[in-house]
PDB file of N, CA and C in Angstrom:
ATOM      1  N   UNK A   1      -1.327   5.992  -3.587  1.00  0.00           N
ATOM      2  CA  UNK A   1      -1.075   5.995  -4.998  1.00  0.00           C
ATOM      3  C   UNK A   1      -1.734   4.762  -5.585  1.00  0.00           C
ATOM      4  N   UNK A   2      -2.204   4.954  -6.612  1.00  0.00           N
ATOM      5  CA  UNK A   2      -3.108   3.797  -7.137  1.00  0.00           C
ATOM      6  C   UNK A   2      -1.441   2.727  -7.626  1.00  0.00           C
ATOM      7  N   UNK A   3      -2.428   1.663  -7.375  1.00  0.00           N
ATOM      8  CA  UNK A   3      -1.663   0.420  -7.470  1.00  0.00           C
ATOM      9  C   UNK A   3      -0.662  -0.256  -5.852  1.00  0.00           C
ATOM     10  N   UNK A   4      -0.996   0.701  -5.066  1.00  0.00           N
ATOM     11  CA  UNK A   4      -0.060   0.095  -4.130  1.00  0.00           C
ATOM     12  C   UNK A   4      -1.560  -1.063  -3.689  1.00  0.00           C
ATOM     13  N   UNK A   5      -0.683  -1.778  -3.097  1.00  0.00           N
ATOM     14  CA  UNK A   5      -1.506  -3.323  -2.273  1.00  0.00           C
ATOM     15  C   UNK A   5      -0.587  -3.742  -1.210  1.00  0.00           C
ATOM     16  N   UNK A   6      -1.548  -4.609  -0.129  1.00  0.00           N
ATOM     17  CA  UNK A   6      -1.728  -5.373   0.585  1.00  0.00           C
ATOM     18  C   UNK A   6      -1.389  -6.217   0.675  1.00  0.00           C
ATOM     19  N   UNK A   7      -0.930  -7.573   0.848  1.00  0.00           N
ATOM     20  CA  UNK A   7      -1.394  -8.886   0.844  1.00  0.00           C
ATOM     21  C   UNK A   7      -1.244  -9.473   2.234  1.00  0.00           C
ATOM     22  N   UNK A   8      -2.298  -9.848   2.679  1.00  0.00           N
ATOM     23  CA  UNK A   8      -2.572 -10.407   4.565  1.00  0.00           C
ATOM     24  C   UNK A   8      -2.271 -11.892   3.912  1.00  0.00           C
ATOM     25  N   UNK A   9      -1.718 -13.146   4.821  1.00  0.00           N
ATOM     26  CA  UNK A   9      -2.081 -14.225   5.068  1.00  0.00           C
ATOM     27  C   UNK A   9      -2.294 -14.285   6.425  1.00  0.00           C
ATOM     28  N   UNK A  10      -3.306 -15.502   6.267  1.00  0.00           N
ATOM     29  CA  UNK A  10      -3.982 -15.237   7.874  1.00  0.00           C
ATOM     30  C   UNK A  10      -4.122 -16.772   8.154  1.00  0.00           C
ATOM     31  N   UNK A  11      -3.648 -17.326   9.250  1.00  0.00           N
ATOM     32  CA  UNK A  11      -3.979 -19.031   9.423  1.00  0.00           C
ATOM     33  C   UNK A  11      -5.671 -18.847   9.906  1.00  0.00           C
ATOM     34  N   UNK A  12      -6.349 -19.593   9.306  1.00  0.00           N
ATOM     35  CA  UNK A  12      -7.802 -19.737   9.362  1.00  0.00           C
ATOM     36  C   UNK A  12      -8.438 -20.537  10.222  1.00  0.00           C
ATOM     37  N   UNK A  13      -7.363 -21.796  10.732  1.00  0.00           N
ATOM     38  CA  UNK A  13      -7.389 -22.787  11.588  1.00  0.00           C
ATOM     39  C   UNK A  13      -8.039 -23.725  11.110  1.00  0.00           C
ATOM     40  N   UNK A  14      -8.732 -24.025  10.264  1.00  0.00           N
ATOM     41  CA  UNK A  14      -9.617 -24.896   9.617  1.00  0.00           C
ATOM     42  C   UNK A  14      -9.178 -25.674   8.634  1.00  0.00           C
ATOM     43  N   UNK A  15      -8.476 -24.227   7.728  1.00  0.00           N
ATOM     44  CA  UNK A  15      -7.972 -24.264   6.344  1.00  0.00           C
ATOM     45  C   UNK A  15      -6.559 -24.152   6.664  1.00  0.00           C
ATOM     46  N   UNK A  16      -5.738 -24.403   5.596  1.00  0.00           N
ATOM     47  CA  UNK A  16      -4.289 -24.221   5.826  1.00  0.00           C
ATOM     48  C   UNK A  16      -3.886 -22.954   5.842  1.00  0.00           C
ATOM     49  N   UNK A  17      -3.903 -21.672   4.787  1.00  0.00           N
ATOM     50  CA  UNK A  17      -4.244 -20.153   5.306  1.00  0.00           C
ATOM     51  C   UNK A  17      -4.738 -19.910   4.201  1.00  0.00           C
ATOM     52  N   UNK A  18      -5.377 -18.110   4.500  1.00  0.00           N
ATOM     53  CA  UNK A  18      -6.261 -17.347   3.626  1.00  0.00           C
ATOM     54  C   UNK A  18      -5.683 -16.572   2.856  1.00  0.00           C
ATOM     55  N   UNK A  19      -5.592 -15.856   2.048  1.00  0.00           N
ATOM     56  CA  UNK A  19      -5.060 -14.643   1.400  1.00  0.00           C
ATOM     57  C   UNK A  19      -5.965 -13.607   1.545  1.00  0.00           C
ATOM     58  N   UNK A  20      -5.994 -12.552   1.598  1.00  0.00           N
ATOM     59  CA  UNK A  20      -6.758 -11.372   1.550  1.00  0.00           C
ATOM     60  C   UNK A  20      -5.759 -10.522   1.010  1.00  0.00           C
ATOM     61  N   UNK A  21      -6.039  -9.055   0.036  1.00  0.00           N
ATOM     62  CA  UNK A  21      -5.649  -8.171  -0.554  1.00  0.00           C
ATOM     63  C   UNK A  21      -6.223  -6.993  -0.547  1.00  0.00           C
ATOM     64  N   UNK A  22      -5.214  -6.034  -0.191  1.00  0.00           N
ATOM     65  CA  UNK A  22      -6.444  -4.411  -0.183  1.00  0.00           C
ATOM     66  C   UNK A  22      -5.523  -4.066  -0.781  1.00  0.00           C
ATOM     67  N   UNK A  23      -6.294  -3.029  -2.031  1.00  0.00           N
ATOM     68  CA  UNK A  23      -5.434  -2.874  -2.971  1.00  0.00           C
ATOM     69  C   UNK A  23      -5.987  -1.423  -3.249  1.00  0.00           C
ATOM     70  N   UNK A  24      -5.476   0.153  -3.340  1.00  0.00           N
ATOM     71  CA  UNK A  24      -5.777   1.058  -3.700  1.00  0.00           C
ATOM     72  C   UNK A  24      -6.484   1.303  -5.160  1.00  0.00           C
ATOM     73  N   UNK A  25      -7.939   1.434  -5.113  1.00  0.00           N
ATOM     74  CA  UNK A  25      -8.535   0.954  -6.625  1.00  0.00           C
ATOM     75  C   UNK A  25      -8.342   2.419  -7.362  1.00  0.00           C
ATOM     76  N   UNK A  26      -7.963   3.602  -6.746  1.00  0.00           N
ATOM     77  CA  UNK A  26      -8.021   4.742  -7.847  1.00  0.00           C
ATOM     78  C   UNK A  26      -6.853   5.766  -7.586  1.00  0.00           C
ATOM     79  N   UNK A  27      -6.445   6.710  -8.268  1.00  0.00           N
ATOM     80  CA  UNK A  27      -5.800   7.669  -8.158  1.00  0.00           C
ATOM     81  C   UNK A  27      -5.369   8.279  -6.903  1.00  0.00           C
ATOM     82  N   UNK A  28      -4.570   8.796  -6.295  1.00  0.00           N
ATOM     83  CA  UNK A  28      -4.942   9.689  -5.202  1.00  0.00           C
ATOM     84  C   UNK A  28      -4.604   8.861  -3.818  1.00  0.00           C
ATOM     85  N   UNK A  29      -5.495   7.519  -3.838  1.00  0.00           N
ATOM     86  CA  UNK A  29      -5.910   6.900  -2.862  1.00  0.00           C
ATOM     87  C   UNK A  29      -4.498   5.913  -2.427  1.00  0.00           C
ATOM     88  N   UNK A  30      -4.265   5.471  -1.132  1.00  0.00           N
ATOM     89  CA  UNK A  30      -3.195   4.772  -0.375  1.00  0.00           C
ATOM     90  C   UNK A  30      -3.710   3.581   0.345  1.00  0.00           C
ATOM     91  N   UNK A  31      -2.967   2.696   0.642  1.00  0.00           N
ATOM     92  CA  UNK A  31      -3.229   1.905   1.589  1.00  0.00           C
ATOM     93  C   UNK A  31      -2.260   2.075   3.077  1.00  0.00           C
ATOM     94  N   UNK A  32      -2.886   1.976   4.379  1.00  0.00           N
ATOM     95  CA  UNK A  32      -2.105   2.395   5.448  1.00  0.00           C
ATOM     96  C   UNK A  32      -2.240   1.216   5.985  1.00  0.00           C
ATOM     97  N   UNK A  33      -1.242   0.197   6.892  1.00  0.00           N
ATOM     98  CA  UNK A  33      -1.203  -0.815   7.830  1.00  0.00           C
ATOM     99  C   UNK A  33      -0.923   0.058   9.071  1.00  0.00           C
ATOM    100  N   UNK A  34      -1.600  -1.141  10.011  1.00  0.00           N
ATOM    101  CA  UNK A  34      -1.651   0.061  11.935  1.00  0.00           C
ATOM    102  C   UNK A  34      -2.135  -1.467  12.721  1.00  0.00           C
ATOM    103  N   UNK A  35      -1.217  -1.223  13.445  1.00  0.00           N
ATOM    104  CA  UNK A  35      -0.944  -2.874  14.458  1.00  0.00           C
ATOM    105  C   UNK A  35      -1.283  -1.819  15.807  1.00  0.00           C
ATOM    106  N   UNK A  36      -2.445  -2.395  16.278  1.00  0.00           N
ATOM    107  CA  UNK A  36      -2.592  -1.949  18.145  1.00  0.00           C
ATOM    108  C   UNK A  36      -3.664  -2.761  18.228  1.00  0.00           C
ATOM    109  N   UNK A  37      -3.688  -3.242  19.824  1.00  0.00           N
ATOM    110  CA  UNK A  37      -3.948  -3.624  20.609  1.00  0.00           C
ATOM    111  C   UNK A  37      -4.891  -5.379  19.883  1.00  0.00           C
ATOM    112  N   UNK A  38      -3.601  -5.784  19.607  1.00  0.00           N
ATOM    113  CA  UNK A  38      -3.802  -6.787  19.054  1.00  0.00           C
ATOM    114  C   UNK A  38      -4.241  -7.142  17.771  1.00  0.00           C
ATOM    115  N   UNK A  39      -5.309  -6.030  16.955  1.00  0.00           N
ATOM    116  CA  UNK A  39      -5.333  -6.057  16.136  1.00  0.00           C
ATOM    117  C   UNK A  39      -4.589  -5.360  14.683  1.00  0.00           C
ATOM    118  N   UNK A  40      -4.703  -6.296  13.454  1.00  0.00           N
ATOM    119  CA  UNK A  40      -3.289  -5.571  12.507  1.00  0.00           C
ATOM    120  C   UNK A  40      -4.526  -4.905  11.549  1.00  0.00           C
ATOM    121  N   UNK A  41      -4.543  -3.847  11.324  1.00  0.00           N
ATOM    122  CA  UNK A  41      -5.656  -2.884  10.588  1.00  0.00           C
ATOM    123  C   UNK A  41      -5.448  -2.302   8.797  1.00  0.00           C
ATOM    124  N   UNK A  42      -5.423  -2.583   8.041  1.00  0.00           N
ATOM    125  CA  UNK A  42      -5.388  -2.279   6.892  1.00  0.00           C
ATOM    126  C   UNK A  42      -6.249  -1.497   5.929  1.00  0.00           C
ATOM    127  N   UNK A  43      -6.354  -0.435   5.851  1.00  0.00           N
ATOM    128  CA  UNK A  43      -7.170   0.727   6.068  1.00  0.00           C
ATOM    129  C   UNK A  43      -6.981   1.065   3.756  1.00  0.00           C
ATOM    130  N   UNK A  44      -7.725   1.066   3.482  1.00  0.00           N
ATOM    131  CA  UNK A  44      -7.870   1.781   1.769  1.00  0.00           C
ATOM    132  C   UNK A  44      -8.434   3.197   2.339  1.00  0.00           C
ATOM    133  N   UNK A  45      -7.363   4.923   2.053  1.00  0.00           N
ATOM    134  CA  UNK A  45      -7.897   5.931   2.117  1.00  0.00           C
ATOM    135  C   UNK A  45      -7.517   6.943   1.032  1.00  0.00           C
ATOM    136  N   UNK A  46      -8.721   7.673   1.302  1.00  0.00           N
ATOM    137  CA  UNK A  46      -8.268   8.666   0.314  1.00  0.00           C
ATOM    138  C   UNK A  46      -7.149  10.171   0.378  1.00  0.00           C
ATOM    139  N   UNK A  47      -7.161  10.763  -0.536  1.00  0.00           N
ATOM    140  CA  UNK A  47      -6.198  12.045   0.117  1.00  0.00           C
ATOM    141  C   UNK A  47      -6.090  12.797   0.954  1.00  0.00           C
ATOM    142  N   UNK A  48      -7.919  12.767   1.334  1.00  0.00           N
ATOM    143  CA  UNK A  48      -8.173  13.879   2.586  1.00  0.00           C
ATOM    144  C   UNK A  48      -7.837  13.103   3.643  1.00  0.00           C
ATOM    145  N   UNK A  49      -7.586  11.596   3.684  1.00  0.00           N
ATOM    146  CA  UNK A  49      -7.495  10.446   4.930  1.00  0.00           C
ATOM    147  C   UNK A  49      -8.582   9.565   5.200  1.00  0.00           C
ATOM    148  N   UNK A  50      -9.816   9.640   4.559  1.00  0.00           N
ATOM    149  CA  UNK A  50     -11.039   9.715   5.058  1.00  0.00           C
ATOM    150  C   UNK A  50     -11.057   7.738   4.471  1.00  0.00           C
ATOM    151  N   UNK A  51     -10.935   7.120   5.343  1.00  0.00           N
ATOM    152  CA  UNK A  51     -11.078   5.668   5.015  1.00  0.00           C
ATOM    153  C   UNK A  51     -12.664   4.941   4.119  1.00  0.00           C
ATOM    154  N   UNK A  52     -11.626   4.547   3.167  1.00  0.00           N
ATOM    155  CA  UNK A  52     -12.921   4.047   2.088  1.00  0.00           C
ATOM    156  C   UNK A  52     -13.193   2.612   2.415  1.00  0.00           C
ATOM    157  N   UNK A  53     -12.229   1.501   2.586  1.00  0.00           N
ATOM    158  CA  UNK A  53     -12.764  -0.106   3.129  1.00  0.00           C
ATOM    159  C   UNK A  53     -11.568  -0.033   4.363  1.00  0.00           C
ATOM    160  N   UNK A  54     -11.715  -0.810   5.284  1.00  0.00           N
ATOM    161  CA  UNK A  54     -10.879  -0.991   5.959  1.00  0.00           C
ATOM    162  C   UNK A  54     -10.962  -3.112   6.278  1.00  0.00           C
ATOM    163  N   UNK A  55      -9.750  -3.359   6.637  1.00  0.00           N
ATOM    164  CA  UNK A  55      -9.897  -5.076   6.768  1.00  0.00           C
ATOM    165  C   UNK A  55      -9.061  -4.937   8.469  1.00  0.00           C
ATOM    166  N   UNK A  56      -9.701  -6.133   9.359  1.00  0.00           N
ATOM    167  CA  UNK A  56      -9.151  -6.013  10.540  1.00  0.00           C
ATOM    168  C   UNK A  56      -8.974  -7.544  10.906  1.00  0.00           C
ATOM    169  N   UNK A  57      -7.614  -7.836  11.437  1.00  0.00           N
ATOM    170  CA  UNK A  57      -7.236  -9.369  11.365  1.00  0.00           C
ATOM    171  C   UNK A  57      -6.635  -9.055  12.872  1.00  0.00           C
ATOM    172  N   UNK A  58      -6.785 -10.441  13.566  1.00  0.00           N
ATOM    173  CA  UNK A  58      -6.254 -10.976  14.856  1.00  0.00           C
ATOM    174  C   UNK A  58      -4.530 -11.085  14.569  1.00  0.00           C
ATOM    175  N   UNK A  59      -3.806 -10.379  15.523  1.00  0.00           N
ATOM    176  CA  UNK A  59      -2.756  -9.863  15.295  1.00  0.00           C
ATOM    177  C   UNK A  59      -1.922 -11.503  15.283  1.00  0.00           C
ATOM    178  N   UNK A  60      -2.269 -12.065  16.202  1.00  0.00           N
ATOM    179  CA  UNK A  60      -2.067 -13.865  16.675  1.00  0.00           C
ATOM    180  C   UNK A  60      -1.859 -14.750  15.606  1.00  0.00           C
ATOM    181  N   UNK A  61      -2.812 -14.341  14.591  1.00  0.00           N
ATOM    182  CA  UNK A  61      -3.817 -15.304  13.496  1.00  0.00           C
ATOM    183  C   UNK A  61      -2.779 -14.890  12.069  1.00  0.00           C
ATOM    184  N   UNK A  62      -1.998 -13.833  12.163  1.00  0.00           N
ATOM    185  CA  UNK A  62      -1.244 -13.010  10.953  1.00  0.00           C
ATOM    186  C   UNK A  62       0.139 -13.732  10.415  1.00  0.00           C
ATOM    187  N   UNK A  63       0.166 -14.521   9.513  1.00  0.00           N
ATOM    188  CA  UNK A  63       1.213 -15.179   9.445  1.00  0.00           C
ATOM    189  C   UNK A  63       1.774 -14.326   8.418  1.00  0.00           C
ATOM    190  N   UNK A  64       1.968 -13.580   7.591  1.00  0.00           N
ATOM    191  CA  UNK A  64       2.325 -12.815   6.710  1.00  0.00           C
ATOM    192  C   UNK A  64       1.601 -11.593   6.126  1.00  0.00           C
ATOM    193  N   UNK A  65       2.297 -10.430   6.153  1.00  0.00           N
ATOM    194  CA  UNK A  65       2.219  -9.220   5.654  1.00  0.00           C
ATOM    195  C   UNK A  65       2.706  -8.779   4.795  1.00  0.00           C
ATOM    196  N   UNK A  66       2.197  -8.272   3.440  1.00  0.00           N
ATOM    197  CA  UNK A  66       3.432  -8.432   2.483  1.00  0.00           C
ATOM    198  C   UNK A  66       2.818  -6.918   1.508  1.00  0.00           C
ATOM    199  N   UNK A  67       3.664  -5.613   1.233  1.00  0.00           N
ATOM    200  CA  UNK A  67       3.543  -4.806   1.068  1.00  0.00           C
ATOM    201  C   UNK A  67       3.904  -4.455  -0.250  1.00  0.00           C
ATOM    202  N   UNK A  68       3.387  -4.048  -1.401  1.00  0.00           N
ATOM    203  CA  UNK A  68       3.425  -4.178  -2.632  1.00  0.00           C
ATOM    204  C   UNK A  68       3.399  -2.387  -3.179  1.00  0.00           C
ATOM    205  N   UNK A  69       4.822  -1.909  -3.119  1.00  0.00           N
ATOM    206  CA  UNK A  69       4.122  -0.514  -3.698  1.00  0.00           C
ATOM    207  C   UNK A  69       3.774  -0.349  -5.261  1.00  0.00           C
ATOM    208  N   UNK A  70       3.228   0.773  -5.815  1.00  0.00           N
ATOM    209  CA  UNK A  70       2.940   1.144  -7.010  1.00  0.00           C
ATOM    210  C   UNK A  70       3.990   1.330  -7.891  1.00  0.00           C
ATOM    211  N   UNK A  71       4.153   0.790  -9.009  1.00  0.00           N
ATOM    212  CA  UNK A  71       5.753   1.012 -10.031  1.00  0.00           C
ATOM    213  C   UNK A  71       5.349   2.219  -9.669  1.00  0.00           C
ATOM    214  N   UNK A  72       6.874   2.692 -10.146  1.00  0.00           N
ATOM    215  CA  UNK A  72       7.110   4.140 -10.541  1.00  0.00           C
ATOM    216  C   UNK A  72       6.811   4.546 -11.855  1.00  0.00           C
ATOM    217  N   UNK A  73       6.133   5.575 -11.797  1.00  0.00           N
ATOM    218  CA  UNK A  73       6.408   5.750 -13.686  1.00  0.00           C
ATOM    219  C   UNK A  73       7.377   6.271 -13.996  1.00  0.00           C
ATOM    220  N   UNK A  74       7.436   5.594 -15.484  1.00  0.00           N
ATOM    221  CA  UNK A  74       8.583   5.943 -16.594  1.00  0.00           C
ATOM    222  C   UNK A  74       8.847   7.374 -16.359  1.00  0.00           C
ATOM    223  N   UNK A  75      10.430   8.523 -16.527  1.00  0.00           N
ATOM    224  CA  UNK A  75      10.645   9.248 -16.603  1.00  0.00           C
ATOM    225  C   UNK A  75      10.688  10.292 -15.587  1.00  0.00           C
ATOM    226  N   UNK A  76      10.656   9.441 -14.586  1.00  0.00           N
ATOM    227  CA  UNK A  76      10.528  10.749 -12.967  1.00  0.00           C
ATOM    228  C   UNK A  76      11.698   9.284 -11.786  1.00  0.00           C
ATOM    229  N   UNK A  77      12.206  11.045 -11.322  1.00  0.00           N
ATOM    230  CA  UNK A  77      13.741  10.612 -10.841  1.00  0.00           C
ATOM    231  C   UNK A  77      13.121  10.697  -9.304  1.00  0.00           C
ATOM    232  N   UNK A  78      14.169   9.820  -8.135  1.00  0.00           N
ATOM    233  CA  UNK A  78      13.387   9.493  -7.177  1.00  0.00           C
ATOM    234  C   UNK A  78      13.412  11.089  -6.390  1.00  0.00           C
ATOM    235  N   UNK A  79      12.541  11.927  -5.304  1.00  0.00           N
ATOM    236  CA  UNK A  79      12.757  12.993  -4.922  1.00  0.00           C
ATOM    237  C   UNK A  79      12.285  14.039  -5.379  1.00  0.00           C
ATOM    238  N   UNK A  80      11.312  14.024  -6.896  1.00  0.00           N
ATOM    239  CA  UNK A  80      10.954  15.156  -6.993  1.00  0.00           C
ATOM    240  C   UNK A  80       9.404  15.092  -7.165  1.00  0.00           C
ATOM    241  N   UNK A  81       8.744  16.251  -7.234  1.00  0.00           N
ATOM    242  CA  UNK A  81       7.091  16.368  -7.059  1.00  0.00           C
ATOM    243  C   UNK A  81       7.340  15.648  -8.557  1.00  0.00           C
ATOM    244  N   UNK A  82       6.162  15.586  -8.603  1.00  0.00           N
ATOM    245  CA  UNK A  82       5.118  14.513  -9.767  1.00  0.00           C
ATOM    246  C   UNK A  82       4.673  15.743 -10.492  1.00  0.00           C
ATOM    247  N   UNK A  83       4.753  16.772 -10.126  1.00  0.00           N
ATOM    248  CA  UNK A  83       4.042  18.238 -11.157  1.00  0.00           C
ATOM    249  C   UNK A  83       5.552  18.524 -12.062  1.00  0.00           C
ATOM    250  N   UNK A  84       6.616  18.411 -11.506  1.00  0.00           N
ATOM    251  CA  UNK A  84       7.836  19.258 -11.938  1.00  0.00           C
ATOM    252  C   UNK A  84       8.451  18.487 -12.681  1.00  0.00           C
ATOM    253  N   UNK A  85       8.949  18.423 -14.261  1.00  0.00           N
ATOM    254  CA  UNK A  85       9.102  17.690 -15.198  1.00  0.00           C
ATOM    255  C   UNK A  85      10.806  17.240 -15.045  1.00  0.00           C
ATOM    256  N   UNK A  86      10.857  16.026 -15.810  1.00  0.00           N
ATOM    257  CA  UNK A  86      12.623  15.867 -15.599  1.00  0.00           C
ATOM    258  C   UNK A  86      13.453  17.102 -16.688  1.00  0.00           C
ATOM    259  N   UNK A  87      14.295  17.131 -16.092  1.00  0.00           N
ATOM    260  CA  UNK A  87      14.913  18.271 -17.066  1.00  0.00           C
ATOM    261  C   UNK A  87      16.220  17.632 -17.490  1.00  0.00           C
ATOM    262  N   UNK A  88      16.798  17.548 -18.627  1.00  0.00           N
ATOM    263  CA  UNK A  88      17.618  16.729 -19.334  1.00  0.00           C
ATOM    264  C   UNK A  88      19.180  17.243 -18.963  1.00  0.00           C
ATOM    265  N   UNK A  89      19.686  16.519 -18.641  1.00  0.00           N
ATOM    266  CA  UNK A  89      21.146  16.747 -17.970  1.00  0.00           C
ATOM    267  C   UNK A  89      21.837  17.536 -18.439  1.00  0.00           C
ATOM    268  N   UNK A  90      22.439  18.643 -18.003  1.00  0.00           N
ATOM    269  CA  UNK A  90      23.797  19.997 -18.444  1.00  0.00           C
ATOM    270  C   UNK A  90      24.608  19.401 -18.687  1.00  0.00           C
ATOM    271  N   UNK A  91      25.409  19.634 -19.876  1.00  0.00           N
ATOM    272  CA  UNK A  91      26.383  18.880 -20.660  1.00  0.00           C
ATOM    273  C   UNK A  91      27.522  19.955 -19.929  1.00  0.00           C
ATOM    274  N   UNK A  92      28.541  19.421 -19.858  1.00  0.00           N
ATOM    275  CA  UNK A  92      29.879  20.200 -19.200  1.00  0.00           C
ATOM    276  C   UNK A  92      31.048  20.502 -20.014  1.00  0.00           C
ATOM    277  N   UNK A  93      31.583  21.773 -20.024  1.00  0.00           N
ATOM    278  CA  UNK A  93      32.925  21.559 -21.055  1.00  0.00           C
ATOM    279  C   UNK A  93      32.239  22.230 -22.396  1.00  0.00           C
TER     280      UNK A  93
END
């Protein structure tokens, strides 16, 4: 979903640490995190899955991971498709 992000800190060893950000730039598109074999993988894809940038950090080197989803928009209740409109509450009595 556009707007979800990333944020890696990474000790640089040089520097005190880095920031890096992958941030879903359009519609449609997600960001996925995937930790193996040492490395922590942060992948920008699209709907079909098909990876558009990917960032790859030393799992060792990862001092913070920090996961930022997309607001919700105004007027949609948690649980339902994004096609199917809110429908205004049945009054009782």
């Amino acid at each position: 979903m556009k707007g979800d992000k990333v944020e890696i800190v990474v000790d640089a060893g040089d520097a005190p640490v880095k920031t890096y950000e992958v941030e879903a730039t359009r519609a449609g598109r997600r960001v996925e995190v995937v930790t193996r074999r040492g490395q922590v993988e942060v992948t920008e894809l699209t709907r079909g899955g098909s990876p558009v940038r990917t960032a790859r950090f030393m799992a060792s080197r990862v001092i913070a991971l920090v996961e930022h989803p997309a607001p919700r928009r105004a007027g949609r209740r948690p649980g339902r498709p994004a096609d199917e409109p809110d429908r205004p509450a049945r009054q009782v009595g």
